[in-house]
Every structure is written in structure tokens, then in C-alpha cells.
C-alpha atoms as a PDB file:
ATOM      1  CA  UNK A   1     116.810 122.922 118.054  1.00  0.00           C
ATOM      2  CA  UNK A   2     113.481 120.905 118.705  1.00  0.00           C
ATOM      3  CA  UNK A   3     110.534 122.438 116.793  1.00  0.00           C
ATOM      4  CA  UNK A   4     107.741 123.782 118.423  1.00  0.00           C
ATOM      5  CA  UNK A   5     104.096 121.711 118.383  1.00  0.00           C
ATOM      6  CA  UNK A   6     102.853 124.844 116.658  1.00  0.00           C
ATOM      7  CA  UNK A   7     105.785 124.472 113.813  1.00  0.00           C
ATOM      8  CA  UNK A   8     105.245 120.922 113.613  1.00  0.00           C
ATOM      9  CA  UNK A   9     101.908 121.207 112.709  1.00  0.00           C
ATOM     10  CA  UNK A  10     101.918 123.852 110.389  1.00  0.00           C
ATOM     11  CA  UNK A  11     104.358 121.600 108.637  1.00  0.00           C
ATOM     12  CA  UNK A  12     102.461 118.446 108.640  1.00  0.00           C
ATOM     13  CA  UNK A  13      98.858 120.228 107.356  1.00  0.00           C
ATOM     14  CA  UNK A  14     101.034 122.251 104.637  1.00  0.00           C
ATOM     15  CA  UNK A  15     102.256 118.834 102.947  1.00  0.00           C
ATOM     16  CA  UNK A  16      99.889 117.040 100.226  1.00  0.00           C
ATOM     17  CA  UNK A  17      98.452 113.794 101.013  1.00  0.00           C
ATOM     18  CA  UNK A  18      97.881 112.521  97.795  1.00  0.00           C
ATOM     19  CA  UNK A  19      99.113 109.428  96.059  1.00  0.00           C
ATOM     20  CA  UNK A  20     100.449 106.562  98.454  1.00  0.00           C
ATOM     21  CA  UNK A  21     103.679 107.462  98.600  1.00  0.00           C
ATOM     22  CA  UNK A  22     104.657 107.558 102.861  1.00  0.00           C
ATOM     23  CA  UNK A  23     108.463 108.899 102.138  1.00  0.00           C
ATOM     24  CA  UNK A  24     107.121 112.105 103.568  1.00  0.00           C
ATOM     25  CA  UNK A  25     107.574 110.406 107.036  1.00  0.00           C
ATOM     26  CA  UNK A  26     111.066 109.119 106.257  1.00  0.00           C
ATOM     27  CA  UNK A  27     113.148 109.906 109.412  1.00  0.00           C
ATOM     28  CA  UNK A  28     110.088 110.591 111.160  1.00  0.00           C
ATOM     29  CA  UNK A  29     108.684 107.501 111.209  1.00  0.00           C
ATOM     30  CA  UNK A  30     109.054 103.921 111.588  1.00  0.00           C
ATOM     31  CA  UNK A  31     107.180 101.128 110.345  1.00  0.00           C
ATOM     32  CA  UNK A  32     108.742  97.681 109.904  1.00  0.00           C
ATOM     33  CA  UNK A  33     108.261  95.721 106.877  1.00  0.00           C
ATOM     34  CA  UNK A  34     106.502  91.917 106.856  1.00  0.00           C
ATOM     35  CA  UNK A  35     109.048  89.799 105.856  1.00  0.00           C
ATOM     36  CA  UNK A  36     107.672  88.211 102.593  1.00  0.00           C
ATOM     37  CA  UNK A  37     108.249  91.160 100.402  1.00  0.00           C
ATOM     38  CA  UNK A  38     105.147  91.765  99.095  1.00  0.00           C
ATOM     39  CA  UNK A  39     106.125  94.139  95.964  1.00  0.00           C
ATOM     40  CA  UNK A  40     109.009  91.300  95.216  1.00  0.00           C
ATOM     41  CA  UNK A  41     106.078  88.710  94.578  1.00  0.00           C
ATOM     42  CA  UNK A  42     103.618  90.906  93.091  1.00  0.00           C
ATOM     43  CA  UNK A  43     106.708  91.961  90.300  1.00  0.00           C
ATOM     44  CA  UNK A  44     107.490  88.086  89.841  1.00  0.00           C
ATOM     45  CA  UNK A  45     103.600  87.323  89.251  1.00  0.00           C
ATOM     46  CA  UNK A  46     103.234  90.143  86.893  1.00  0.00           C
ATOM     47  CA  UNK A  47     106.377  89.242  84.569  1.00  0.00           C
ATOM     48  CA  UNK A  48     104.230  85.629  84.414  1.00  0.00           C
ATOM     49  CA  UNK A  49     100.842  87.062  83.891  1.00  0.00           C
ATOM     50  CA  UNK A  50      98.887  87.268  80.191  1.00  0.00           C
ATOM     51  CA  UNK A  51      95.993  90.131  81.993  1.00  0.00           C
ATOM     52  CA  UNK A  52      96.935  92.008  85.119  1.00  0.00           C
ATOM     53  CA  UNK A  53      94.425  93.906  87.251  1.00  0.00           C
ATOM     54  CA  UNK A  54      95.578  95.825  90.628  1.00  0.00           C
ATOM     55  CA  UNK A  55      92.164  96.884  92.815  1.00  0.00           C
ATOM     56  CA  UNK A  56      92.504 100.130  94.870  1.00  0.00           C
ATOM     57  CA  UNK A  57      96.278 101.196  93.248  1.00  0.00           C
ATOM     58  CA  UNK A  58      96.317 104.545  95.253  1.00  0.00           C
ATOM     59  CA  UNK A  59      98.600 106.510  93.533  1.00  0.00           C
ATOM     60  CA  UNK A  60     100.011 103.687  91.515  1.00  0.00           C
ATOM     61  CA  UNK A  61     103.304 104.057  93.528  1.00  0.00           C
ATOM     62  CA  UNK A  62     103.690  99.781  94.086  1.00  0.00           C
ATOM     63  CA  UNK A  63     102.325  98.614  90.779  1.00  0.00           C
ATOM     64  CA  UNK A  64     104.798 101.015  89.246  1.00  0.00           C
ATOM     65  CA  UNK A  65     107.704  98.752  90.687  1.00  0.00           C
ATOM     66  CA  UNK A  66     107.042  96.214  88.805  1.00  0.00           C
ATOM     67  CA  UNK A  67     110.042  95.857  86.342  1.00  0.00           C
ATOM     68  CA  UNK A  68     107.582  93.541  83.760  1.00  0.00           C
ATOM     69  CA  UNK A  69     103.570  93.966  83.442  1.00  0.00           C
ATOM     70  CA  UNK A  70     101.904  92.043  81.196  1.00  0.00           C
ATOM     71  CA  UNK A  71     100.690  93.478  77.529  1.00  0.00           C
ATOM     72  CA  UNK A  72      97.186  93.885  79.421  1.00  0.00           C
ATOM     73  CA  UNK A  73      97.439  95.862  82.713  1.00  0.00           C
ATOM     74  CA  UNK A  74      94.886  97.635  84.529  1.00  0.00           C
ATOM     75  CA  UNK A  75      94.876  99.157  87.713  1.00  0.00           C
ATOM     76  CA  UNK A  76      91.558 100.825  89.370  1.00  0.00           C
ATOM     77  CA  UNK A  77      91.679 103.394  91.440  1.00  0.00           C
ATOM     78  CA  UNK A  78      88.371 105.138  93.837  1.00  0.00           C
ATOM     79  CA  UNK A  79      90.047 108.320  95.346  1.00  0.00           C
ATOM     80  CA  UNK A  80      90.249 111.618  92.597  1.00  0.00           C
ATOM     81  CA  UNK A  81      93.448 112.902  94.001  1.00  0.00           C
ATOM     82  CA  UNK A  82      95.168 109.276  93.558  1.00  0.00           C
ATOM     83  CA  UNK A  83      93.663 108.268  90.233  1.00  0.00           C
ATOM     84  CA  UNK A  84      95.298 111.760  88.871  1.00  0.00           C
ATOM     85  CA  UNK A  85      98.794 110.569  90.659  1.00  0.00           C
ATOM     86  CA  UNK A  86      98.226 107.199  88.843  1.00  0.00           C
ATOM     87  CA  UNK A  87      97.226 108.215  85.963  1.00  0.00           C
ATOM     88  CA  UNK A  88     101.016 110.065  85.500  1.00  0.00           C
ATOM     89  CA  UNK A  89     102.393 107.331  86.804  1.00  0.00           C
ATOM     90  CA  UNK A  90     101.278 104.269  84.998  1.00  0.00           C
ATOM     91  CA  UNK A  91     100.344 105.324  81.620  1.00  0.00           C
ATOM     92  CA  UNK A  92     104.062 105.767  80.891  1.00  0.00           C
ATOM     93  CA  UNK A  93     104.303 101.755  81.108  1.00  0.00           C
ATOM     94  CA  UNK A  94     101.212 101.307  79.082  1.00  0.00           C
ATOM     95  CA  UNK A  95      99.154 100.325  82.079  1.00  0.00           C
ATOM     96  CA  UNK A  96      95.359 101.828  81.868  1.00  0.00           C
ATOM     97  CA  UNK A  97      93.569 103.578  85.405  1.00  0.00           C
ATOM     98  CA  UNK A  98      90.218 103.019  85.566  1.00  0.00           C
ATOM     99  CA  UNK A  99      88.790 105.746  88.246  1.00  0.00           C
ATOM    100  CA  UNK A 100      86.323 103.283  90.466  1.00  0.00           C
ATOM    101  CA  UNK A 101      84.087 103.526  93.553  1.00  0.00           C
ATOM    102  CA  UNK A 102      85.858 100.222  94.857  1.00  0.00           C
ATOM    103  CA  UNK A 103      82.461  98.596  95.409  1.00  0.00           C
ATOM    104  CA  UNK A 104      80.833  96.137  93.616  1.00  0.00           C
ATOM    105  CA  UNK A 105      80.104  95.584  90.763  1.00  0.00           C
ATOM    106  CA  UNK A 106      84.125  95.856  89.103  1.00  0.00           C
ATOM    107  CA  UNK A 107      83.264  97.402  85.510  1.00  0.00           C
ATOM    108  CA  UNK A 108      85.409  94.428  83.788  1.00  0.00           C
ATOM    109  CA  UNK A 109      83.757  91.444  82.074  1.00  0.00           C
ATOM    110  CA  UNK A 110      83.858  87.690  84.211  1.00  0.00           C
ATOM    111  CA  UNK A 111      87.224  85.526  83.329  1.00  0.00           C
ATOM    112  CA  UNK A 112      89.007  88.798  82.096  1.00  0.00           C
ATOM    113  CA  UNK A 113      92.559  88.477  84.506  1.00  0.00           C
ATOM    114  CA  UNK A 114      94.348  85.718  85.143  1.00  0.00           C
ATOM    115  CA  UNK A 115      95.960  87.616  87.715  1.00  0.00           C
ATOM    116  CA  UNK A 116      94.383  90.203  90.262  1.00  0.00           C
ATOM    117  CA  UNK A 117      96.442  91.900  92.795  1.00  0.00           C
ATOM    118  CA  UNK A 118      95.670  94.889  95.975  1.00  0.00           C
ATOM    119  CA  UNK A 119      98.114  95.712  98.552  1.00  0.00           C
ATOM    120  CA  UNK A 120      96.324  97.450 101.424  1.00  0.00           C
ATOM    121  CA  UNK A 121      92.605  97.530 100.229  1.00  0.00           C
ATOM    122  CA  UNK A 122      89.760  99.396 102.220  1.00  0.00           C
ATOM    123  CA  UNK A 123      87.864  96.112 101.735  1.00  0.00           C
ATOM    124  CA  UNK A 124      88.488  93.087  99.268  1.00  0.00           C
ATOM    125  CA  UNK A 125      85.231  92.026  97.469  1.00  0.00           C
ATOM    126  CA  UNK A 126      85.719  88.494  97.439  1.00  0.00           C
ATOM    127  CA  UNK A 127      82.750  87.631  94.863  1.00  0.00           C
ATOM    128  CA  UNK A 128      83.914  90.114  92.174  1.00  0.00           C
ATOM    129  CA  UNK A 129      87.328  89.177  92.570  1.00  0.00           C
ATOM    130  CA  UNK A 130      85.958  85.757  91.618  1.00  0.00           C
ATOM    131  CA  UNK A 131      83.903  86.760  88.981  1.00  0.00           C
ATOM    132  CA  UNK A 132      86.910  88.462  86.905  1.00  0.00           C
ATOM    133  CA  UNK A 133      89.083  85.708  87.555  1.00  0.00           C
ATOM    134  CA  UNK A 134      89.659  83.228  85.242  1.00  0.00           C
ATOM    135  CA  UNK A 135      89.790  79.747  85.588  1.00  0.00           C
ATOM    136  CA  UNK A 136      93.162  78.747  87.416  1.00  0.00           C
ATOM    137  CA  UNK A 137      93.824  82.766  87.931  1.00  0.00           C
ATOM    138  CA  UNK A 138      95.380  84.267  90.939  1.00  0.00           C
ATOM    139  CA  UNK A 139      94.645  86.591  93.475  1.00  0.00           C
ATOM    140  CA  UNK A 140      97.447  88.030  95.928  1.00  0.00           C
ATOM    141  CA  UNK A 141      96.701  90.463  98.478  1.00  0.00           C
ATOM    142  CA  UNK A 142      99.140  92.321 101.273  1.00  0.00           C
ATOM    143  CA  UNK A 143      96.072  93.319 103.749  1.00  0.00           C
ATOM    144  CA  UNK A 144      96.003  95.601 106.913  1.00  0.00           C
ATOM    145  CA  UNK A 145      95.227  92.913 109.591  1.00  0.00           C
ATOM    146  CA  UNK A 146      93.069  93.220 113.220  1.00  0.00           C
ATOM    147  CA  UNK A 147      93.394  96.386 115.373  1.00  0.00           C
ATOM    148  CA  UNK A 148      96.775  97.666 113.790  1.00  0.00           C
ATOM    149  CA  UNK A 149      97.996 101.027 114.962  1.00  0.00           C
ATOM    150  CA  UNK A 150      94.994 100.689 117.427  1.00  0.00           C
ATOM    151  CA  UNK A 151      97.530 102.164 120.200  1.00  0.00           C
ATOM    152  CA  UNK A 152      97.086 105.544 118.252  1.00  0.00           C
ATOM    153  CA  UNK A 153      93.439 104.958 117.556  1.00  0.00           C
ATOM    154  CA  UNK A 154      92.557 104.390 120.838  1.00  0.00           C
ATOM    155  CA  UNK A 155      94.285 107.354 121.771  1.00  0.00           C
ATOM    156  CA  UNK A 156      92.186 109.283 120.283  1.00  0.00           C
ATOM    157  CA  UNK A 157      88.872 107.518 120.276  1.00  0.00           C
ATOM    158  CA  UNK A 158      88.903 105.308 123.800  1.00  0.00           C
ATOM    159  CA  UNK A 159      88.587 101.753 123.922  1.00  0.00           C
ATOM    160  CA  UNK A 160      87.313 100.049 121.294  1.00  0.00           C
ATOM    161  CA  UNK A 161      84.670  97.014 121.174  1.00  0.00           C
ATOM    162  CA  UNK A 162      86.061  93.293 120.235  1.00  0.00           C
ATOM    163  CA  UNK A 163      84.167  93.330 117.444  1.00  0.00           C
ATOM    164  CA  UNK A 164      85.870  96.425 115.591  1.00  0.00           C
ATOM    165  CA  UNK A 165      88.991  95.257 117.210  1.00  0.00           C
ATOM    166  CA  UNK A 166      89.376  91.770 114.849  1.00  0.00           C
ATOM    167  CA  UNK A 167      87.812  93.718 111.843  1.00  0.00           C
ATOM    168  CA  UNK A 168      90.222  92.360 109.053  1.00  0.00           C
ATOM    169  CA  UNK A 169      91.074  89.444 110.632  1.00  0.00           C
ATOM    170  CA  UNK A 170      93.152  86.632 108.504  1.00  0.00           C
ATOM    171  CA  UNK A 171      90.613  83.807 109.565  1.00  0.00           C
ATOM    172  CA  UNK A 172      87.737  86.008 107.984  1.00  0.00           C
ATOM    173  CA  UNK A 173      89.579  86.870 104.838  1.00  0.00           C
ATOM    174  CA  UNK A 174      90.605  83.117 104.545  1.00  0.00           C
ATOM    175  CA  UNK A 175      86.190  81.952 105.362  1.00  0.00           C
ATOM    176  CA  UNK A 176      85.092  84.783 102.675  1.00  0.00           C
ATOM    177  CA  UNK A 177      87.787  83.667 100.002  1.00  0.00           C
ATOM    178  CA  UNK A 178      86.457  80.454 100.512  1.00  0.00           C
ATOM    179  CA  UNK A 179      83.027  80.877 100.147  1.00  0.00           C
ATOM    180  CA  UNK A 180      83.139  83.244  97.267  1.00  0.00           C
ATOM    181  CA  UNK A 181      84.952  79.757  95.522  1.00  0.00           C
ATOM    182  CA  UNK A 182      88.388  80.633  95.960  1.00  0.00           C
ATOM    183  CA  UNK A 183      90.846  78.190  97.075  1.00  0.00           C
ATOM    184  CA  UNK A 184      93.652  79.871  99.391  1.00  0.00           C
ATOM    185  CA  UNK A 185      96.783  78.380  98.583  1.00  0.00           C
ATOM    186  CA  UNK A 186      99.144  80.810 101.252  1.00  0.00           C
ATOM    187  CA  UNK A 187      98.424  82.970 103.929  1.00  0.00           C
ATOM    188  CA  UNK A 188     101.154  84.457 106.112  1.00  0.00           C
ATOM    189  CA  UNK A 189     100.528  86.946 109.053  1.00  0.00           C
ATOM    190  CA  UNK A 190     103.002  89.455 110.914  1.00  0.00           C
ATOM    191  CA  UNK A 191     103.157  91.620 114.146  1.00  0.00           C
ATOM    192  CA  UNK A 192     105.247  94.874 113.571  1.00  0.00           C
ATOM    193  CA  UNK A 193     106.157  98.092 114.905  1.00  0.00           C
ATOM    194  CA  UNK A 194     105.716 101.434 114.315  1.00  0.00           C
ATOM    195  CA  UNK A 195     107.375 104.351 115.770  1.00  0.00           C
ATOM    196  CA  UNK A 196     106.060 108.057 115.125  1.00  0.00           C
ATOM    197  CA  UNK A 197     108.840 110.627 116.369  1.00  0.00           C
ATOM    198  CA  UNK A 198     107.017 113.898 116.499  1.00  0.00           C
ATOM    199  CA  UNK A 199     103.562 115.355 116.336  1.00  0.00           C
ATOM    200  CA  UNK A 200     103.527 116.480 112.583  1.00  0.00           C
ATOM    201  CA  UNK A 201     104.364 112.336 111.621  1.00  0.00           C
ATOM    202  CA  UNK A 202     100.773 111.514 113.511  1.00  0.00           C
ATOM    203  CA  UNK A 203      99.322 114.347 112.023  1.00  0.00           C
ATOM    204  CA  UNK A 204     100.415 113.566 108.098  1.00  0.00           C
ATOM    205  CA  UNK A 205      99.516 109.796 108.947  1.00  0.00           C
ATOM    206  CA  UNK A 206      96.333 110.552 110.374  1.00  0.00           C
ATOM    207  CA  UNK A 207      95.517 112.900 107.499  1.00  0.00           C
ATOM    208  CA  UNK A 208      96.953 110.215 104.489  1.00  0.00           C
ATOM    209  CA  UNK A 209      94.881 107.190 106.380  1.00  0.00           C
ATOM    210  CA  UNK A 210      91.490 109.320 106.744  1.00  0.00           C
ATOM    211  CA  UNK A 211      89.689 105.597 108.037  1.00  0.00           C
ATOM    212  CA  UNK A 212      91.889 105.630 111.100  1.00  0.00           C
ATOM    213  CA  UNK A 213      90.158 108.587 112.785  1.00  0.00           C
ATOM    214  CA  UNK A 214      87.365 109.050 111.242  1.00  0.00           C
ATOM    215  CA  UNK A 215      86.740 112.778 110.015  1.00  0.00           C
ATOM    216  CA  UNK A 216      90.301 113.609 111.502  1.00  0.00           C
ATOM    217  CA  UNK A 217      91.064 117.476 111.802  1.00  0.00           C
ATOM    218  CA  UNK A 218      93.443 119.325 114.074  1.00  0.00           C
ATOM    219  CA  UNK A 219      91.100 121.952 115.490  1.00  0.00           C
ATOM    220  CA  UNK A 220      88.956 119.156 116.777  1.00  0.00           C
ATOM    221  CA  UNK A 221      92.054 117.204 118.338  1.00  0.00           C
ATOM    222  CA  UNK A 222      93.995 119.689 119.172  1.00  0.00           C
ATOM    223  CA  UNK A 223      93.641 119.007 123.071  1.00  0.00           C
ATOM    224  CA  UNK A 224      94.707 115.195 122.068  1.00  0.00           C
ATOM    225  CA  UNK A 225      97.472 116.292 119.711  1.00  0.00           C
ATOM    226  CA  UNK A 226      99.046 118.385 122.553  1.00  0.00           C
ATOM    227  CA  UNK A 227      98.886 115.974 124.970  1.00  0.00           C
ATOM    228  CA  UNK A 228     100.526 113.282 122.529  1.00  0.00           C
ATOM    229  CA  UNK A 229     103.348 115.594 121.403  1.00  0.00           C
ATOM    230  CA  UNK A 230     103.993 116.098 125.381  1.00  0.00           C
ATOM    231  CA  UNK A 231     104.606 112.236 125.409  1.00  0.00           C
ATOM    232  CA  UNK A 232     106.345 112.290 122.397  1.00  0.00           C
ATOM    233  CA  UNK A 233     108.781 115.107 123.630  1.00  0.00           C
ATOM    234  CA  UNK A 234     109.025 112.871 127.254  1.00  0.00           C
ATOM    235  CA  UNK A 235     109.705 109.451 125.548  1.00  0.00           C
ATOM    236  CA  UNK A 236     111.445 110.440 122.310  1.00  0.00           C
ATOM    237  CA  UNK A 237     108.529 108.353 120.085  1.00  0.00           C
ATOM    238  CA  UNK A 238     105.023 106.880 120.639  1.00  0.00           C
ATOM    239  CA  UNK A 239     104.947 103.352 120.129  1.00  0.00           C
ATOM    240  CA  UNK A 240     102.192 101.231 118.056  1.00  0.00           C
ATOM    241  CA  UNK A 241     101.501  97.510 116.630  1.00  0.00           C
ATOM    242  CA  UNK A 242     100.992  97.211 113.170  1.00  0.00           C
ATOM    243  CA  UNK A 243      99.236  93.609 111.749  1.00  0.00           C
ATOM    244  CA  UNK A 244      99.818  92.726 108.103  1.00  0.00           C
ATOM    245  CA  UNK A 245      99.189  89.491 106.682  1.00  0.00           C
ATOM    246  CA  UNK A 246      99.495  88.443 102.707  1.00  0.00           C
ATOM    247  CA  UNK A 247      96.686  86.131 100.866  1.00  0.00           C
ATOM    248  CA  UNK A 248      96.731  84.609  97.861  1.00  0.00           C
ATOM    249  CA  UNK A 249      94.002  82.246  96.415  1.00  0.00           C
ATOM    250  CA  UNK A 250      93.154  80.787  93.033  1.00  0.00           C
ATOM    251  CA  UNK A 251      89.866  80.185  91.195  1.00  0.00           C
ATOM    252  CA  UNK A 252      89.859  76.504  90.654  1.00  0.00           C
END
């Protein structure tokens, strides 16, 4: 039997949202992967690297599947609820969480890491990651790319302009890597779906990814909600793009 909107949203506002960990959604969602494997080549850098440091960890949930870190590993962390989540997580393997604002400046000395990672970062600050580089170090980034899941956004907020439509675009990643006095040695971009199959999936995602819709709540979308579940119900899943693309760039 088909749950009710009412049951599907007392559901999805009942679960926590902390950490990063999405298997909430499993079965309710779909998102498909890029197809480099981005925690595969972040685990294969780490084994390699002398001084590790992973910007905006979230609840640690990635960095954690990294079979090898190296004897120095940080990871940094802006969000309370997540750097608690990390902090269980990652001290275990000997890997410190710094709790961080995830703006400039990093609180880490210049030419600390030879090897900075993010997957998924609110912004990448392209100067500091510079700065606490050292020479011949390497920075490797999974990034959200322009207008992903915009489908949904725009669902709920209308059209939006061009210019917050290619916000995180690859080319401007590539020109600000560049001009901080990184050299980008890769750069790989994909086009994926994403599948929600009931109301409480939007909800949780909307309520995990808080810069999607800004200052989401379900009392002030509930007349949006409803009419999404309705299509949902009609069409068995509402249907979205999702734009990754992976960076990585050394300091010469």
C-alpha cells in the first residue's frame, strides 16, 4: 500500500540529516555515478601521499574509504553536526578534524600537504589551496558542476538567470586554478541522472543539501510539495540532471 503525502513527510522530517552519508535515500532515489570513480583515485593518491588534507569532509564518510592515509592526515570540516560525525569517524584511523568556517584563510602553515583533496565543496578557494600546497603537490577535486538538479530547483524557485545557471562551471574552476598558479593536469565532466521516487526522498534531499533551496522548510512549500508528490504519484518518479566534473591540478 502507497503511503500517504502526510506519512511520507512525517518520515522524511523525522530522519537526521547529519553527516554525508545519502543511504537514507537508497531505494528511493537514484543518482548515477560519474564514471571515473572518484573515491577509487582519492584512496590510490592517499596510499602515495607523505601529508594529506581533505577540505569540507562532511561527515568524513569518503575519506574514511580510504584503505591507506598517510602518517599525516587531516580533514577540515565547517558544519557542527558533521565535524561531530567526523570526528567518530576518522580519529579511529589516526586522521585529525579540524572544525573550520571553509573560508579563507585555511589555519595550516604554506607548503604543509603534498596532497589536498574535497569531493563536493560549497566553494574551492583556489589561493589557499595553493598556499598549503607544496611544491609539486596535488590537488583533486570531484565538484558539483552548472545548474545540476536545477529541474527540482526550478520547481520550486522559477526560472533561474544564466548567470546562476553556469555557477560552478568546469571552464571557471579550470581559469581560477590557473590563476591562483596551479597547473591543471585533468579535468573530466559528466551529465547524469537522478530519479526521486516519492515526496519524503525530495524532502530529506532538500533538507541534507540546505544550498539547493535556500531556507527550505515544509510549511513554507507545502503547496509545492503537494503538487510534486501529485506528479510523482502520476509518473512513478520526477526526473533531474545532475553535472559532476573531477579536477586535479599541481603546484609547479
Amino acid at each position: 500500500m502507497r503511503k500517504s503525502f502526510d506519512e511520507l513527510v512525517a518520515e522524511a522530517t523525522a530522519v537526521s540529516v547529519d553527516g554525508w552519508d545519502f543511504s537514507w535515500l537508497d531505494g528511493r532515489a537514484l543518482e548515477e555515478r560519474p564514471p571515473w570513480g572518484y573515491q577509487q583515485l582519492m584512496a590510490q593518491r592517499m596510499a602515495a601521499a607523505r601529508a594529506s588534507l581533505d577540505l569540507q569532509t562532511g561527515g568524513g564518510e569518503v575519506l574514511a574509504g580510504a584503505a591507506v592515509v598517510p602518517p599525516l592526515a587531516v580533514a577540515t570540516e565547517g558544519w557542527p553536526p558533521n565535524v561531530a560525525v567526523a570526528a567518530r569517524l576518522l580519529h579511529p584511523r589516526g586522521i585529525v578534524v579540524v572544525a573550520d568556517n571553509d573560508e579563507p584563510p585555511l589555519p595550516f602553515a604554506g607548503d604543509s600537504f603534498d596532497l589536498v583533496t574535497s569531493r563536493h565543496p560549497v566553494k574551492a578557494w583556489w589561493t589557499e589551496i595553493h598556499r598549503v600546497l607544496e611544491s609539486g603537490g596535488t590537488y583533486l577535486s570531484q565538484q558539483v558542476g552548472p545548474a545540476s538538479v536545477f529541474e527540482l530547483v526550478e520547481f520550486f524557485l522559477g526560472t533561474q538567470p544564466e548567470s546562476v545557471r553556469r555557477g560552478r562551471h568546469w571552464d571557471d574552476a579550470v581559469a581560477d586554478a590557473t590563476a591562483a598558479g596551479l597547473e591543471v593536469v585533468d579535468l573530466q565532466t559528466a551529465s547524469l541522472r537522478t530519479e526521486f521516487y516519492d515526496i519524503g526522498a525530495v524532502i530529506y534531499f532538500l533538507r541534507k543539501v540546505i544550498w539547493m533551496v535556500p531556507g527550505f522548510t515544509v510549511e513554507e512549500h507545502e503547496g509545492k510539495l503537494r503538487e510534486l508528490h501529485a506528479i510523482i504519484e502520476r509518473d512513478g518518479k520526477f526526473s533531474a540532471t545532475t553535472t559532476r566534473f573531477l579536477i586535479e591540478a599541481r603546484k609547479p
